[in-house]
Every structure is written in C-alpha cells, then in structure tokens.
PDB file of N, CA and C in Angstrom:
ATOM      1  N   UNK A   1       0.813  -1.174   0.000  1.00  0.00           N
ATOM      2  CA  UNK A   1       0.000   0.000   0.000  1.00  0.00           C
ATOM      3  C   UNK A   1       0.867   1.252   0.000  1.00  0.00           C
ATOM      4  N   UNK A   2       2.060   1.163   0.811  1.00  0.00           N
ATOM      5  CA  UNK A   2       2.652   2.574   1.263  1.00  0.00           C
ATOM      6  C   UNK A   2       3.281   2.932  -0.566  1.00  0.00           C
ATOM      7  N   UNK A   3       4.256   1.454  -0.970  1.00  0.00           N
ATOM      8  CA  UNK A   3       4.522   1.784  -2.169  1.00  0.00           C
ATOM      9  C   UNK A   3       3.683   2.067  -3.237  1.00  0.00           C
ATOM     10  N   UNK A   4       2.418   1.441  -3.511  1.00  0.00           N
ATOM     11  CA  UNK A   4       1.576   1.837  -4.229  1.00  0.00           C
ATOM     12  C   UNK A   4       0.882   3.441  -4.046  1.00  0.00           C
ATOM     13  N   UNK A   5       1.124   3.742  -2.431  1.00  0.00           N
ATOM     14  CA  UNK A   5       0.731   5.238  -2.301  1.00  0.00           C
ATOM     15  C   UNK A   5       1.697   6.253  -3.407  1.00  0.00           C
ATOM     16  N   UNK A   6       2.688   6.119  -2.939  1.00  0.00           N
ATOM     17  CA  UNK A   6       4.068   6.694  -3.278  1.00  0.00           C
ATOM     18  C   UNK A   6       4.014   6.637  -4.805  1.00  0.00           C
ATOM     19  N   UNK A   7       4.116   5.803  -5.771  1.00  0.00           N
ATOM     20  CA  UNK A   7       3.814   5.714  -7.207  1.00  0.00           C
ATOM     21  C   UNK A   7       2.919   6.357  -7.681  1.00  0.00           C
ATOM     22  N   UNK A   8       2.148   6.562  -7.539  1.00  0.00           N
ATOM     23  CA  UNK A   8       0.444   6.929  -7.863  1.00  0.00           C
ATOM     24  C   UNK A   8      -0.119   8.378  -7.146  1.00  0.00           C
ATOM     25  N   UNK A   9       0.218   8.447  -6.488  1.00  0.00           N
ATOM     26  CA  UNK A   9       0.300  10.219  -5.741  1.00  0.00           C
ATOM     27  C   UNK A   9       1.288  11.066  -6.213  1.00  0.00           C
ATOM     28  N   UNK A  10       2.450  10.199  -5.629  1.00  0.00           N
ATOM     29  CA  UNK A  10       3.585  10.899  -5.093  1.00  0.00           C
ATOM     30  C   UNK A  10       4.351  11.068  -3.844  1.00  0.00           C
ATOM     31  N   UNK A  11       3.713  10.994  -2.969  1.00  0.00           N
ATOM     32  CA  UNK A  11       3.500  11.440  -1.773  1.00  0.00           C
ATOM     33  C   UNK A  11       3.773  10.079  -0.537  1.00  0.00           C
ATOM     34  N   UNK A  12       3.913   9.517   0.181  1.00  0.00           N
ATOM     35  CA  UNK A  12       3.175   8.258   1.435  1.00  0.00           C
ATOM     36  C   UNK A  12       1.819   8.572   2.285  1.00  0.00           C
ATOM     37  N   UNK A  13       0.704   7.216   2.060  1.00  0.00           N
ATOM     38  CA  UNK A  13      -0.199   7.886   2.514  1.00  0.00           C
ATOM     39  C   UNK A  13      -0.335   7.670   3.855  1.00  0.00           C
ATOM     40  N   UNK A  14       0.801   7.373   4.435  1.00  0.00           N
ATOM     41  CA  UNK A  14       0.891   7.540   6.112  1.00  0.00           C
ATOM     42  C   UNK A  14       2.156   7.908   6.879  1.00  0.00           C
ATOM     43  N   UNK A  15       2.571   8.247   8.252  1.00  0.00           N
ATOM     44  CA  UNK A  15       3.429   8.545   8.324  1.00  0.00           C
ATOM     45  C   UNK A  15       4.349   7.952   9.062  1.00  0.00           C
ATOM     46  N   UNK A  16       3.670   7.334  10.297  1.00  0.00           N
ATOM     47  CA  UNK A  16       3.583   6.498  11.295  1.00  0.00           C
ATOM     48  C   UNK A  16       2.551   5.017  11.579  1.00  0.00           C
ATOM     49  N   UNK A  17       3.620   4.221  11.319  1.00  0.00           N
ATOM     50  CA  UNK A  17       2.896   2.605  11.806  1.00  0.00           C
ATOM     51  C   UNK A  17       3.136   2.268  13.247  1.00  0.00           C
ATOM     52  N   UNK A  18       1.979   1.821  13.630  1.00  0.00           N
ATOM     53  CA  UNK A  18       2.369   1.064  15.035  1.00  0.00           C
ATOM     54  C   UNK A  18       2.118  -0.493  14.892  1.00  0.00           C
ATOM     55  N   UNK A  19       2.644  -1.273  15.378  1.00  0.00           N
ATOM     56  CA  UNK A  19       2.758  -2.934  15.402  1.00  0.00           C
ATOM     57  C   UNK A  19       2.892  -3.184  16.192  1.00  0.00           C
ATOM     58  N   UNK A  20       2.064  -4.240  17.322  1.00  0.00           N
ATOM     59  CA  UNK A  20       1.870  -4.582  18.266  1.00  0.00           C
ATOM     60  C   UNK A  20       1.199  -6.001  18.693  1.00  0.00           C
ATOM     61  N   UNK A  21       1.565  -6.372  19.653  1.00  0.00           N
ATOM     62  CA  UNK A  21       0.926  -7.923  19.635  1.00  0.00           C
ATOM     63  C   UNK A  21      -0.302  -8.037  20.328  1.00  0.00           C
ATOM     64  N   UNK A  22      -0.865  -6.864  21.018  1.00  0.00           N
ATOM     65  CA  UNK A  22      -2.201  -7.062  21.783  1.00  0.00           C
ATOM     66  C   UNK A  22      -2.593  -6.069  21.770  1.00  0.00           C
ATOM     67  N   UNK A  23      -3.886  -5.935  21.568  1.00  0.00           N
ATOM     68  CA  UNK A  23      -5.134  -4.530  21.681  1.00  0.00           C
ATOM     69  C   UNK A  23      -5.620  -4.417  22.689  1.00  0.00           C
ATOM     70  N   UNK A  24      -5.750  -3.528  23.074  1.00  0.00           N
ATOM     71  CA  UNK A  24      -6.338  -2.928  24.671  1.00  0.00           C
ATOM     72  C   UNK A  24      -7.437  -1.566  24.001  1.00  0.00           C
ATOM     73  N   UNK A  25      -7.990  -1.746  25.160  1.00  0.00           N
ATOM     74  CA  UNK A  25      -8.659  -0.582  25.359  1.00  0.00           C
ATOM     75  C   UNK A  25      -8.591   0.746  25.549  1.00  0.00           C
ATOM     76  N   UNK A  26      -9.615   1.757  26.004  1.00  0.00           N
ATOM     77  CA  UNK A  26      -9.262   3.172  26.063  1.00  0.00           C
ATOM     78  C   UNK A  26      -8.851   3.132  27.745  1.00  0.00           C
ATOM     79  N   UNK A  27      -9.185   1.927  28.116  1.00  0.00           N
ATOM     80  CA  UNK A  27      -8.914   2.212  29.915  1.00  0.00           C
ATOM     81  C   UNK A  27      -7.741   0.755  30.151  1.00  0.00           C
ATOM     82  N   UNK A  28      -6.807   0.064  29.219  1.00  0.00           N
ATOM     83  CA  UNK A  28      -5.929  -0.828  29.189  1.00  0.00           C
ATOM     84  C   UNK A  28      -6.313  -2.315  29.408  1.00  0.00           C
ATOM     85  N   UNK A  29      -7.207  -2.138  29.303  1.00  0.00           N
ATOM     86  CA  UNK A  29      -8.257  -3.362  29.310  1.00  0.00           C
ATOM     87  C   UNK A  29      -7.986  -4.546  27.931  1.00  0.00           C
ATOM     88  N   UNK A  30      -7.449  -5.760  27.724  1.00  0.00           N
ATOM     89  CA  UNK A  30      -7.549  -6.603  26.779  1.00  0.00           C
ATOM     90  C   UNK A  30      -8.888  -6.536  26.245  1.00  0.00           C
ATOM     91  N   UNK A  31      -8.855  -6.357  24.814  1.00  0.00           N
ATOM     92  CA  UNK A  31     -10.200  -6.605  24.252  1.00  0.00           C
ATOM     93  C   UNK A  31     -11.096  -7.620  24.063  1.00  0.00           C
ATOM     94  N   UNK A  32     -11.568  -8.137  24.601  1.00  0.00           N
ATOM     95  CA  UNK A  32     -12.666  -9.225  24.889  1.00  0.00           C
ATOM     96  C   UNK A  32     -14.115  -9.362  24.463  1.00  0.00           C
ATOM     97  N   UNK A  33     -15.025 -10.356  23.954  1.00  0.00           N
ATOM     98  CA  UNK A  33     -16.021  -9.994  23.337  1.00  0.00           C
ATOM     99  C   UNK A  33     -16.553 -10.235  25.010  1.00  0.00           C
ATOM    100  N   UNK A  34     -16.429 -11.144  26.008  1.00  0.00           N
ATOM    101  CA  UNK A  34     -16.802 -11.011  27.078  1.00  0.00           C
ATOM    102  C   UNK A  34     -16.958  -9.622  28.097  1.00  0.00           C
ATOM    103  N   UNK A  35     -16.159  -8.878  27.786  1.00  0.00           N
ATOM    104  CA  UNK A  35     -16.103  -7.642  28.172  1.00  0.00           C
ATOM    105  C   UNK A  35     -17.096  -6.436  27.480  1.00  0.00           C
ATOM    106  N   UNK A  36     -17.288  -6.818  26.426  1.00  0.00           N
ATOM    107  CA  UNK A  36     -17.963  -6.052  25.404  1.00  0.00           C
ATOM    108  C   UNK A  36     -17.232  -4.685  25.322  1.00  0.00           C
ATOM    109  N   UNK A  37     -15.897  -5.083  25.017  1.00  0.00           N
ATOM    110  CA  UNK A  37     -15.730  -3.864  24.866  1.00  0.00           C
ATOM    111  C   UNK A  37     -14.461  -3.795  23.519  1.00  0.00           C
ATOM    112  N   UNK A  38     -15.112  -4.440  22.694  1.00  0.00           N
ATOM    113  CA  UNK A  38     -14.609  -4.729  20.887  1.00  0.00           C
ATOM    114  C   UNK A  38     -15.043  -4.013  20.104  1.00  0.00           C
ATOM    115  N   UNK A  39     -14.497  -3.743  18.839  1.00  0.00           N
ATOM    116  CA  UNK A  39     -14.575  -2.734  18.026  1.00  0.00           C
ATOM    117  C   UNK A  39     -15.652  -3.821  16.784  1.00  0.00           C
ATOM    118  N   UNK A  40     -16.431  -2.538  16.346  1.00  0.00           N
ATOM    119  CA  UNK A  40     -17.360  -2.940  15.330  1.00  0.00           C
ATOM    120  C   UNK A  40     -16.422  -3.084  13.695  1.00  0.00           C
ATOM    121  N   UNK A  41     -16.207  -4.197  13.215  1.00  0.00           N
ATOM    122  CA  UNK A  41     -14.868  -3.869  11.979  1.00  0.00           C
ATOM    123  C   UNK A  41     -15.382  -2.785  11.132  1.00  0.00           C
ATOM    124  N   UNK A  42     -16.971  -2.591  10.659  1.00  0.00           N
ATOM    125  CA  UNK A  42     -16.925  -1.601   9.966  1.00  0.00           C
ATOM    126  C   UNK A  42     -16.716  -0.490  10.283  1.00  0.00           C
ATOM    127  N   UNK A  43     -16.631   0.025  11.296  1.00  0.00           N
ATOM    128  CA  UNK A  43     -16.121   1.119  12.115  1.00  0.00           C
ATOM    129  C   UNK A  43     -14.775   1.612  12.006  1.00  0.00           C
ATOM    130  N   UNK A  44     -14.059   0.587  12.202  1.00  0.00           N
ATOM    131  CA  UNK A  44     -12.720   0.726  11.921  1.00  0.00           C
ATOM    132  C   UNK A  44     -12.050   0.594  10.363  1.00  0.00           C
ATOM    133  N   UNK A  45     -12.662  -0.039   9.579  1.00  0.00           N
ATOM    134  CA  UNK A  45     -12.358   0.073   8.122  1.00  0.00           C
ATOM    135  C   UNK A  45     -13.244   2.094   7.830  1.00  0.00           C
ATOM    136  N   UNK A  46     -13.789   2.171   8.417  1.00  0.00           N
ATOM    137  CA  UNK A  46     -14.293   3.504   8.001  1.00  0.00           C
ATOM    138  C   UNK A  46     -13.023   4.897   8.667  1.00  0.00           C
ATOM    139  N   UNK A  47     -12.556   4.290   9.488  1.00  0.00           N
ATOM    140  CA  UNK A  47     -12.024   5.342  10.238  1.00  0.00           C
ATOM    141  C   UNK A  47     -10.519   4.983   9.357  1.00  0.00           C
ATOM    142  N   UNK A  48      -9.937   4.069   9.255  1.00  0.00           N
ATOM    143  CA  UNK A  48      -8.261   3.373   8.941  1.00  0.00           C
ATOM    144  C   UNK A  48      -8.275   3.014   7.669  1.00  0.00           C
ATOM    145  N   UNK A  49      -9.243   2.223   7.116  1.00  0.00           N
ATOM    146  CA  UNK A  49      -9.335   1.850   5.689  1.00  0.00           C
ATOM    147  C   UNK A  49      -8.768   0.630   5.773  1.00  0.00           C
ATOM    148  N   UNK A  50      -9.899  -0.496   4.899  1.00  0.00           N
ATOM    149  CA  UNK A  50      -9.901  -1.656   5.179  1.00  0.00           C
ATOM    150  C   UNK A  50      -8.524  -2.456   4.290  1.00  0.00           C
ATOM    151  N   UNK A  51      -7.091  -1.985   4.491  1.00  0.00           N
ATOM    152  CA  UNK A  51      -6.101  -2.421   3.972  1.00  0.00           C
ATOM    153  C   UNK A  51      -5.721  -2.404   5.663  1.00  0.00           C
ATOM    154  N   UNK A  52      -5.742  -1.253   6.110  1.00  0.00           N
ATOM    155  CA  UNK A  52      -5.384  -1.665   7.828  1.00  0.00           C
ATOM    156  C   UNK A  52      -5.783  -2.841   8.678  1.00  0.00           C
ATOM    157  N   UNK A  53      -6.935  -3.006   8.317  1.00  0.00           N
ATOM    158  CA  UNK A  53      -8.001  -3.898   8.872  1.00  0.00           C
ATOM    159  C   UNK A  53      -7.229  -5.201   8.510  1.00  0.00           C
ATOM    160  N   UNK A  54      -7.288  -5.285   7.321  1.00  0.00           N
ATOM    161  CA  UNK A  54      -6.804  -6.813   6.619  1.00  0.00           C
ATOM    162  C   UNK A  54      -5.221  -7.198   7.178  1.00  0.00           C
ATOM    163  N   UNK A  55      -4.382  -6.201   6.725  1.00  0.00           N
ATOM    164  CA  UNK A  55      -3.039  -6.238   7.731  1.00  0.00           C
ATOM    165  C   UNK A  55      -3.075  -7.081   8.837  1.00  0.00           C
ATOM    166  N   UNK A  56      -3.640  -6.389   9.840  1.00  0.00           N
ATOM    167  CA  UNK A  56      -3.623  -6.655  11.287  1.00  0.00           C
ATOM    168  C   UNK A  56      -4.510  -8.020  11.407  1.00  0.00           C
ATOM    169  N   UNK A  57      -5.388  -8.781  10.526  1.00  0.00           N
ATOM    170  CA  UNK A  57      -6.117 -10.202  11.021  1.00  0.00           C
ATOM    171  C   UNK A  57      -5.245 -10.504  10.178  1.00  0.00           C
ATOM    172  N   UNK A  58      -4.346 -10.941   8.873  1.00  0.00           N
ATOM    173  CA  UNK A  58      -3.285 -11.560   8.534  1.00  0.00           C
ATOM    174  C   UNK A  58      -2.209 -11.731   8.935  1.00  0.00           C
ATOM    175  N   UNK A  59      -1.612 -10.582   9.877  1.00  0.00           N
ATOM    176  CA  UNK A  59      -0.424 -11.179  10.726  1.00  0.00           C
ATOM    177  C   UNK A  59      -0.726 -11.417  12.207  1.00  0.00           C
ATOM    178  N   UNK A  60      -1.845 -11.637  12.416  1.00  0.00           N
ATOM    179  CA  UNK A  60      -2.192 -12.860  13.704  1.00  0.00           C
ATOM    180  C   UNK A  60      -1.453 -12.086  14.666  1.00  0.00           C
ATOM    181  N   UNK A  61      -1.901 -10.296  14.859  1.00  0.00           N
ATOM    182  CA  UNK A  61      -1.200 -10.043  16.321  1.00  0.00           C
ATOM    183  C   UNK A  61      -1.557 -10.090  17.375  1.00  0.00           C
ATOM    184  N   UNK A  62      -1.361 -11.564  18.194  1.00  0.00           N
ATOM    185  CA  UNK A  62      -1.898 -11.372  19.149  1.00  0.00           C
ATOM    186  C   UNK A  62      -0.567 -13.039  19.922  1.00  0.00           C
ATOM    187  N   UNK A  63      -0.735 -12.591  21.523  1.00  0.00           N
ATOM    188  CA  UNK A  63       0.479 -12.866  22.247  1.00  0.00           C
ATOM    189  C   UNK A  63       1.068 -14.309  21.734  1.00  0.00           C
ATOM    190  N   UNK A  64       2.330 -14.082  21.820  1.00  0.00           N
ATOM    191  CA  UNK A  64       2.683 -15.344  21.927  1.00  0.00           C
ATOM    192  C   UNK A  64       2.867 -15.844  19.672  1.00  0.00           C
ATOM    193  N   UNK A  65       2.915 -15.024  19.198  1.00  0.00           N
ATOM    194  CA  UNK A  65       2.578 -15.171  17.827  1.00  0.00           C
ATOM    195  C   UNK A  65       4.068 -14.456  17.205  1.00  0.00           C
TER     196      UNK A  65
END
C-alpha cells in the first residue's frame, strides 16, 4: 500500500505505523467480546481503511505469535 501510495500520488499515505501484539482498550483493558468492549470492523475500516483492517487479522497479532 505505502509503495503503491508513493507511485500513484507521489506522496506516502501515512506517516507512522504502530505494530503490536495485543489490543487494549481506552482504559488498558484486553479486548474481549466477554467484556464487550470490541470494536465494530466496519467502524474501523471507516475510520483506517480496510487495507489496515486486513493487515492486522493476517499477521495474527496477538500474544505469543
């Protein structure tokens, strides 16, 4: 994506990546559907764009991985 940004603009269409092995919450909380406190995916493909989305469930970040 970043290279395809870069070709086709000109430009990178981001500036900063973060990579990480576990998602937490706004209060550090592991995200849990037990907790209810998980993100709706279309929500997040609306906000990041669903190349982010796909990224992050293809490289399986989560502990121990």
């Amino acid at each position: 994506m970043a290279m395809m940004g870069i070709e086709f603009t000109g430009k990178a269409p981001f500036d900063v990546v973060y990579l990480h092995g576990l998602v937490r919450d706004e209060q550090g909380r592991k995200m849990s559907k037990t907790l209810g406190n998980v993100l709706n995916p279309l929500d997040v493909i609306s906000e990041y764009g669903t190349d982010a989305l796909r990224f992050t469930l293809a490289t399986g970040t989560t502990p121990g991985q």
